[in-house]
N, C-alpha and C. Protein backbone atom coordinates (compact mmCIF):
# COMPACT_ATOMS: atom_id res chain seq x y z
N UNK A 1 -7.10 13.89 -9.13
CA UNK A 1 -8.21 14.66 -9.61
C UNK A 1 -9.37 14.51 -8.63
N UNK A 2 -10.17 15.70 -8.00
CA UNK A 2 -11.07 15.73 -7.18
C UNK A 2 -12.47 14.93 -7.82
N UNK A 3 -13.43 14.58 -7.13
CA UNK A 3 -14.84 14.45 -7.64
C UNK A 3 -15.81 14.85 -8.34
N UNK A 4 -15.22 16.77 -8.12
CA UNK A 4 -16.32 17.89 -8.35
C UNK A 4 -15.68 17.54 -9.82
N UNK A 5 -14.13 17.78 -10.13
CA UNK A 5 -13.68 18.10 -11.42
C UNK A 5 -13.78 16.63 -12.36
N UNK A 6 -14.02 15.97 -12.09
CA UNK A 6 -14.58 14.28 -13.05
C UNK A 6 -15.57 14.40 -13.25
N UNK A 7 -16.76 14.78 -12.57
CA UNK A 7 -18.57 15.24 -12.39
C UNK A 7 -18.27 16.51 -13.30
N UNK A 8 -17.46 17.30 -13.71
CA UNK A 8 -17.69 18.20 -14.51
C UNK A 8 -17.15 18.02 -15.65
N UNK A 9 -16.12 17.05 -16.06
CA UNK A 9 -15.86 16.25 -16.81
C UNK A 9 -16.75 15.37 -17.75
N UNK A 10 -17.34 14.83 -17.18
CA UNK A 10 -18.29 13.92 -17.31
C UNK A 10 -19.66 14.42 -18.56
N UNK A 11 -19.75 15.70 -17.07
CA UNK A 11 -21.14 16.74 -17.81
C UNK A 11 -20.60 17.07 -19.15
N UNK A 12 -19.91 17.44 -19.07
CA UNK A 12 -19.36 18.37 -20.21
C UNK A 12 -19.17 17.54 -21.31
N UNK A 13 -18.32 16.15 -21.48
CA UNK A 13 -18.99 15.27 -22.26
C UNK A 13 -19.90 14.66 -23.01
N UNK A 14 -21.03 14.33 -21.77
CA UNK A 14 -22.37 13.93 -22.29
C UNK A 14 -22.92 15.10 -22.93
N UNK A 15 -22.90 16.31 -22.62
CA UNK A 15 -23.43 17.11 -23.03
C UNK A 15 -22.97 17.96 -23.96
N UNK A 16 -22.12 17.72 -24.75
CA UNK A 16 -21.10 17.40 -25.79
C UNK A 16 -21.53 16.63 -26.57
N UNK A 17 -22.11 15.42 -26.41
CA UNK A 17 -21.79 14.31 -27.31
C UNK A 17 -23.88 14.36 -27.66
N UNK A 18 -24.34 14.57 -26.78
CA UNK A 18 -25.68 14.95 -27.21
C UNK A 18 -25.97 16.38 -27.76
N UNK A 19 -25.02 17.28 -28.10
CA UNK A 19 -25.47 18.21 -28.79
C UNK A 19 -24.58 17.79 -30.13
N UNK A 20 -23.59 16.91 -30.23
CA UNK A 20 -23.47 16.14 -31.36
C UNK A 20 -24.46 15.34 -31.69
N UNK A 21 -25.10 14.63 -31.53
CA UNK A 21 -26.06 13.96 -31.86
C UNK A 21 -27.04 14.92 -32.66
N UNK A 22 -27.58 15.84 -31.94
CA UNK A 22 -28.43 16.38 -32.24
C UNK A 22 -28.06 17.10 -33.92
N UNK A 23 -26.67 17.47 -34.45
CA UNK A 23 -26.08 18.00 -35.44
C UNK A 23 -26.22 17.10 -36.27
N UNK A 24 -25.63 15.65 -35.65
CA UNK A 24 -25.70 14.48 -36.54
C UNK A 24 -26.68 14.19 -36.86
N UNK A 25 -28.22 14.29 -36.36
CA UNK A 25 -29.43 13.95 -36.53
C UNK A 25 -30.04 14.51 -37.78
N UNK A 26 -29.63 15.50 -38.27
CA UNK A 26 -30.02 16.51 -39.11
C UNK A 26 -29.39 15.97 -40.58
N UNK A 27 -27.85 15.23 -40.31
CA UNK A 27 -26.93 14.53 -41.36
C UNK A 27 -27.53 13.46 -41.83
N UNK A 28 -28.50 12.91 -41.12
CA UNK A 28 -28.26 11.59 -41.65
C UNK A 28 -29.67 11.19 -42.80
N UNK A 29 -29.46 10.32 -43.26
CA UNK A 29 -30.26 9.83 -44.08
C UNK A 29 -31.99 9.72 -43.62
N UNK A 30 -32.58 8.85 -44.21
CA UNK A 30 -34.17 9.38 -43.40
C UNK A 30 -34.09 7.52 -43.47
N UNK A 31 -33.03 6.87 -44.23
CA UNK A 31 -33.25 5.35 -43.87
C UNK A 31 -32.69 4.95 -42.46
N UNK A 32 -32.05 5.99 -41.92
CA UNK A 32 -30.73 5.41 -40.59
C UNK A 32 -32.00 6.10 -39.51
N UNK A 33 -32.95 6.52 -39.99
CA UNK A 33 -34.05 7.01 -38.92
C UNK A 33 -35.19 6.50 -38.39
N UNK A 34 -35.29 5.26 -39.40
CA UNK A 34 -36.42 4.75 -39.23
C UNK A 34 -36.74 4.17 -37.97
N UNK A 35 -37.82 3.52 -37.60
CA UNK A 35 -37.96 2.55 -36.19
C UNK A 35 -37.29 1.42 -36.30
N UNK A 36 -37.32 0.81 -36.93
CA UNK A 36 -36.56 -0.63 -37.13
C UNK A 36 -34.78 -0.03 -36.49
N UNK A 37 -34.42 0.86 -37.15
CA UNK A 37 -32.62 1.00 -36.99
C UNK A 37 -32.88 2.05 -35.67
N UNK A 38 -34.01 2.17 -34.99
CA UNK A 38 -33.65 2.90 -33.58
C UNK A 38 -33.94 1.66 -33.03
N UNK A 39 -34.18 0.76 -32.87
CA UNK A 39 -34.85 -0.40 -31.80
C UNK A 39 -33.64 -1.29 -31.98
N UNK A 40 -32.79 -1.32 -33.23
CA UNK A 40 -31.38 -2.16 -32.90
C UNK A 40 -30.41 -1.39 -32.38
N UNK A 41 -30.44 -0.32 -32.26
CA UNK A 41 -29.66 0.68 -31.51
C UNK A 41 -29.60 0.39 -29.99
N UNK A 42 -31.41 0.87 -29.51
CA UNK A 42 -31.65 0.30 -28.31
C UNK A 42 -31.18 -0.78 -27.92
N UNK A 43 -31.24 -2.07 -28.65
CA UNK A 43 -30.87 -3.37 -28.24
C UNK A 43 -29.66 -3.45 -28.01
N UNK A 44 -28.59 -2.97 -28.89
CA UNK A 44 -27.57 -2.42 -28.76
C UNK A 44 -26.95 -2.19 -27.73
N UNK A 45 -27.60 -0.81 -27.27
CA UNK A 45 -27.10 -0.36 -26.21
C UNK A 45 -27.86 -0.91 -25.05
N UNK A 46 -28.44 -1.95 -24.83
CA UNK A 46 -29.24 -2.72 -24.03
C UNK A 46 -28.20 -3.48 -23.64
N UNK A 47 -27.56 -4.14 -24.57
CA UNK A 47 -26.46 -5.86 -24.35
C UNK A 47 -25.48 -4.73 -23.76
N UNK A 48 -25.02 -3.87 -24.32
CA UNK A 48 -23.40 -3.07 -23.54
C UNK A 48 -23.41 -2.95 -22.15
N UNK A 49 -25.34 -2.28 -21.73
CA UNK A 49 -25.24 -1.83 -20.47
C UNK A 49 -25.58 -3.38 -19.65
N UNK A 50 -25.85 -4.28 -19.97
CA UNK A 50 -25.91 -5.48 -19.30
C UNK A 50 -25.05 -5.89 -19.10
N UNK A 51 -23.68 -6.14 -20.53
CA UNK A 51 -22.68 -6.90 -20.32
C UNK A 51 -21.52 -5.75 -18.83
N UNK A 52 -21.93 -4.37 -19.05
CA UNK A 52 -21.03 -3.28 -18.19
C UNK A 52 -21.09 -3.98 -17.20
N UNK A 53 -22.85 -3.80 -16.69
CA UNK A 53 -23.10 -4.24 -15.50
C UNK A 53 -22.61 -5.69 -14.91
N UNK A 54 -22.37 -6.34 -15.73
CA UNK A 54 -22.45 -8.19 -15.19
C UNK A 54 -20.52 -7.80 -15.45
N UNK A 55 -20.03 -6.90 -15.66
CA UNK A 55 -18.35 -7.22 -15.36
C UNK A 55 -17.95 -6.08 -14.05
N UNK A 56 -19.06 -5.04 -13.97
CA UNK A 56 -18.75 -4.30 -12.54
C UNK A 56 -18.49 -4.72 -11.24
N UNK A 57 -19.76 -5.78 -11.41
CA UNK A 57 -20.80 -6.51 -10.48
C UNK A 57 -19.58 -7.74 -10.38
N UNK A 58 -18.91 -8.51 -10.98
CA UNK A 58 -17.65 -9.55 -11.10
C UNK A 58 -16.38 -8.54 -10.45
N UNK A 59 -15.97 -7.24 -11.14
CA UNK A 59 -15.39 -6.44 -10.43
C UNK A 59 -15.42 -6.55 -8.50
N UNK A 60 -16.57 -5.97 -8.39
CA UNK A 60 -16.60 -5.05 -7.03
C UNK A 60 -16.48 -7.09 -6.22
N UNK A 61 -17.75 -8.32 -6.62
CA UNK A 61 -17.40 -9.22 -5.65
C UNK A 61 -15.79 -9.98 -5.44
N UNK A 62 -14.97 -9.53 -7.15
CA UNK A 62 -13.42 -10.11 -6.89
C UNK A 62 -12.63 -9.43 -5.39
N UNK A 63 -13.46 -7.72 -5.71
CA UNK A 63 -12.54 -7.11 -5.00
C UNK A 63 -12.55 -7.25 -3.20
N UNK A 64 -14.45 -7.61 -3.43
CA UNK A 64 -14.73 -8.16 -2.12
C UNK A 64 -14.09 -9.35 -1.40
N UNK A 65 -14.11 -10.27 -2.23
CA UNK A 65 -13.69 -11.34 -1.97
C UNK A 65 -11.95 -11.48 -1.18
N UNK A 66 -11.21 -10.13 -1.78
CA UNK A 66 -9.68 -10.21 -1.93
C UNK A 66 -9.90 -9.67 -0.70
N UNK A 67 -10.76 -8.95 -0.51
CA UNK A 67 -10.22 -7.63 1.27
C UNK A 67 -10.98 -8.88 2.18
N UNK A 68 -11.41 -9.85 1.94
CA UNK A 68 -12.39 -10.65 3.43
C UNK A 68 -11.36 -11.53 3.31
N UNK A 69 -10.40 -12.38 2.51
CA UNK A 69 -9.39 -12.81 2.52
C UNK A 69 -8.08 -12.34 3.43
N UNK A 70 -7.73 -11.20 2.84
CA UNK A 70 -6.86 -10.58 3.74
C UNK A 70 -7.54 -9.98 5.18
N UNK A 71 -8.75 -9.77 5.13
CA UNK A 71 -9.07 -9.41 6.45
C UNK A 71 -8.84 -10.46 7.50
N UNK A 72 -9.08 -12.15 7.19
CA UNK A 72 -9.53 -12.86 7.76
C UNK A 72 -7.49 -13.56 8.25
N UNK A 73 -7.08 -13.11 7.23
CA UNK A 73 -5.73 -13.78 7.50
C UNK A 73 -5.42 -12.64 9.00
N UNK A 74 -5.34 -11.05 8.52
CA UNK A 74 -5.14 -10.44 9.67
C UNK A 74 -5.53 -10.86 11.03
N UNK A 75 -6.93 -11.24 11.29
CA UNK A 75 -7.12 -11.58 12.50
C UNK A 75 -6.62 -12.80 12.83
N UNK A 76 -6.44 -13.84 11.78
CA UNK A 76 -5.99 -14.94 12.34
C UNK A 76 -4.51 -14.62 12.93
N UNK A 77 -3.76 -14.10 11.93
CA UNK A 77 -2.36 -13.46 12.67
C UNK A 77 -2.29 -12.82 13.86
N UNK A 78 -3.39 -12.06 14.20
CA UNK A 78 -3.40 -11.37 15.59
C UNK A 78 -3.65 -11.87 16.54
N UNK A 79 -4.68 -13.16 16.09
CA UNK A 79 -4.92 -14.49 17.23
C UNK A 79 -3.77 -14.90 17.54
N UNK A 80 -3.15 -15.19 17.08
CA UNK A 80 -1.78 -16.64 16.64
C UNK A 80 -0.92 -15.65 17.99
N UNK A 81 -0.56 -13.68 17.77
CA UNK A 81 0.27 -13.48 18.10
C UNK A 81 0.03 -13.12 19.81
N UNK A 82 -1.39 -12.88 19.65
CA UNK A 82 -1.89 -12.93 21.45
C UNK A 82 -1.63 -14.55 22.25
N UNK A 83 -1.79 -15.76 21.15
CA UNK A 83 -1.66 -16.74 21.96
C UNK A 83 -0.42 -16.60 22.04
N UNK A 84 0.58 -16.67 21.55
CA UNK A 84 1.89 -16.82 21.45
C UNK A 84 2.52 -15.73 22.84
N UNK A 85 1.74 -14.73 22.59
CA UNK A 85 2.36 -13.75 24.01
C UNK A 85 1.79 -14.13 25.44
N UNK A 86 0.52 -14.74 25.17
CA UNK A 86 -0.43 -15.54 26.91
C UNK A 86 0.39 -16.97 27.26
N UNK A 87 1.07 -17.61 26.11
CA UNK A 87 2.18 -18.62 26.38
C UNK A 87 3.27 -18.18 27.15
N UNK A 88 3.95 -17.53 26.11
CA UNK A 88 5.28 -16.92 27.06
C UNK A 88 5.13 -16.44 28.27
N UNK A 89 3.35 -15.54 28.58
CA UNK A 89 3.66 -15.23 30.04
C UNK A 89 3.52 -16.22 30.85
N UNK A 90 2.70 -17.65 30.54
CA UNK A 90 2.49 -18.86 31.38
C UNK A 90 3.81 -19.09 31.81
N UNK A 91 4.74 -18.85 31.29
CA UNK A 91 6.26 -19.32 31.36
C UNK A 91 7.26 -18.62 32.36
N UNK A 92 6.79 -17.66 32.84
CA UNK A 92 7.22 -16.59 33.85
C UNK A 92 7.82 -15.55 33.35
N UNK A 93 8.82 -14.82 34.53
CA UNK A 93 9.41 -13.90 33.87
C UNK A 93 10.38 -14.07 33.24
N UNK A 94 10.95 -15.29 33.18
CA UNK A 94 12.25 -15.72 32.26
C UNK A 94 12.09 -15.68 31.08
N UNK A 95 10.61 -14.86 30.32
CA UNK A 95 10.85 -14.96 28.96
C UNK A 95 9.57 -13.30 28.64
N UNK A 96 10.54 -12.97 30.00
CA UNK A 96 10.44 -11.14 29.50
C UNK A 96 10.92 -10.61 28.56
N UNK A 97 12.17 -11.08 28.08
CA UNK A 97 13.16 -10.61 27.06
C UNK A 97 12.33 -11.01 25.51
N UNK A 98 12.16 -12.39 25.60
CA UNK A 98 11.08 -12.96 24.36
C UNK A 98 9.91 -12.37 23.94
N UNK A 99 9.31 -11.62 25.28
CA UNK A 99 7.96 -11.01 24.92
C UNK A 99 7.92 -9.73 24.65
N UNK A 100 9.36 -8.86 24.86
CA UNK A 100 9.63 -7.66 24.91
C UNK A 100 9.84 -7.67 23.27
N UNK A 101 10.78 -8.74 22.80
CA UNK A 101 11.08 -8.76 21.47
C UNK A 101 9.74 -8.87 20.21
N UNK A 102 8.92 -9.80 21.11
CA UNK A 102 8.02 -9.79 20.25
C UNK A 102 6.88 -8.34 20.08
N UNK A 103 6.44 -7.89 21.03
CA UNK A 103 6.08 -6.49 21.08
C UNK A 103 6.67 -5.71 20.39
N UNK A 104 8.66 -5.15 20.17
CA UNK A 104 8.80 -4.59 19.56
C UNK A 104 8.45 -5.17 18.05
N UNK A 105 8.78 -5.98 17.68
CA UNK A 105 8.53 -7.04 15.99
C UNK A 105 7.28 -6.71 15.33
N UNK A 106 6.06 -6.62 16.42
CA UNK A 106 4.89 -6.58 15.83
C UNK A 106 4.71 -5.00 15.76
N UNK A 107 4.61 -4.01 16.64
CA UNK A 107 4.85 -2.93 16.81
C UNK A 107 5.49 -2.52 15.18
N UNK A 108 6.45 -3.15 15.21
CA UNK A 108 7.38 -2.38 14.11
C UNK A 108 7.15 -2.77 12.74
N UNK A 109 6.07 -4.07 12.58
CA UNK A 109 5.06 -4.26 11.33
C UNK A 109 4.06 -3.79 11.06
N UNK A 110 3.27 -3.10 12.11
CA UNK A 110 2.62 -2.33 12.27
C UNK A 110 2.74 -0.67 11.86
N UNK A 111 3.54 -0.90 12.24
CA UNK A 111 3.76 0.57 11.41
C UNK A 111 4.58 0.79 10.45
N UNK A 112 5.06 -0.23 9.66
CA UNK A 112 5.50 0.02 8.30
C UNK A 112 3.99 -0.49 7.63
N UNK A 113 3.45 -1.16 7.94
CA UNK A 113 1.97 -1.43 7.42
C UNK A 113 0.99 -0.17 7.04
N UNK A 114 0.69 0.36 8.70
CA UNK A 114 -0.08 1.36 8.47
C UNK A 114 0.80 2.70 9.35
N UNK A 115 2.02 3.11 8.55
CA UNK A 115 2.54 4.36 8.64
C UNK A 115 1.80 5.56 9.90
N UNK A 116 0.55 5.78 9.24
CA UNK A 116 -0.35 6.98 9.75
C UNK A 116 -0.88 6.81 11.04
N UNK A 117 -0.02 5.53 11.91
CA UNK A 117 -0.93 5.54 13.26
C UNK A 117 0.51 5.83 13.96
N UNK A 118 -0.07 7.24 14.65
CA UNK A 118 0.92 7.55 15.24
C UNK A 118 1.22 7.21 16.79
N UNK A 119 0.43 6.26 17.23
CA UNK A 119 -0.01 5.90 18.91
C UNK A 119 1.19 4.18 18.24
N UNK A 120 1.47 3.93 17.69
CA UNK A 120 2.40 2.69 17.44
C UNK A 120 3.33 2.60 18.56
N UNK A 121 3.99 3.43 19.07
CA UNK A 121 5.50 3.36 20.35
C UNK A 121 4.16 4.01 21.54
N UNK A 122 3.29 3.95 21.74
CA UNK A 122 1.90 3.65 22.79
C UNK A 122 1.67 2.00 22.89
N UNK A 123 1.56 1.60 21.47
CA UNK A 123 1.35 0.21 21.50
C UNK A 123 2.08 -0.89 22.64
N UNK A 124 3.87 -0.36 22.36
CA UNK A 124 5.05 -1.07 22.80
C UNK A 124 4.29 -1.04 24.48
N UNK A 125 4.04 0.47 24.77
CA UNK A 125 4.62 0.50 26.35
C UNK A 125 2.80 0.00 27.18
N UNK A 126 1.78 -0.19 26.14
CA UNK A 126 0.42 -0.85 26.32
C UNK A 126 0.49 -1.93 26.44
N UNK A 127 0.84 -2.72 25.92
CA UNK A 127 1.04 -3.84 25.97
C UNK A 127 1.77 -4.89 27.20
N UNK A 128 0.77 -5.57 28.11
CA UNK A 128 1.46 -6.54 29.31
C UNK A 128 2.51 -6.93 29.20
């Protein structure tokens, strides 16, 4: 579902539910009107939009927390796999075959990872 059609969703709702109100307003008693039972309403809807906010706000830092996690493992993996390839070349060319293997390995996690990069078999023949 697009943006435009949830935003019109949405409208159409609220503005729905406040021209219910407005029907209901007319229903109700003149005791459910008073100030006292609009100010526990408010309060009401005071604690909901606090408690919303204080589980969004727990939301969005879990979710933060999970992508700087995995971000941080990625680079460490990418460290690990550059040292591992500046080793083998210290070692000469007798472990062309080792470094060729490893290029294809990573190459080929790479793009079951992220599918949509189509420069991946660029990677293989970029690579020292």
């Amino acid at each position: 579902m697009s943006a435009t059609a949830i935003g019109l969703v949405v409208f159409v709702l609220v503005f729905g539910s406040a021209l219910l109100g407005i029907l209901v307003h007319k229903a109700l008693p003149e005791h459910h009107l008073s100030a006292d039972s609009k100010d526990v309403v408010k309060l009401g809807i005071a604690l909901i939009a606090t408690m919303s906010a204080l589980v969004l706000s727990l939301l969005v830092a879990s979710a933060k927390s999970a992508f700087d996690t995995r971000s941080n493992q990625l680079v460490q993996v990418s460290a690990d796999i550059i040292l591992l390839d500046r080793a083998l070349a210290r070692y000469g060319p007798e472990t062309k075959d080792a470094r060729s293997l490893l290029r294809n390995s990573v190459a080929t996690v790479v793009e079951r990872f992220w599918p949509s990069l189509a420069s991946v078999s660029s990677l293989r023949a970029t690579l020292p």
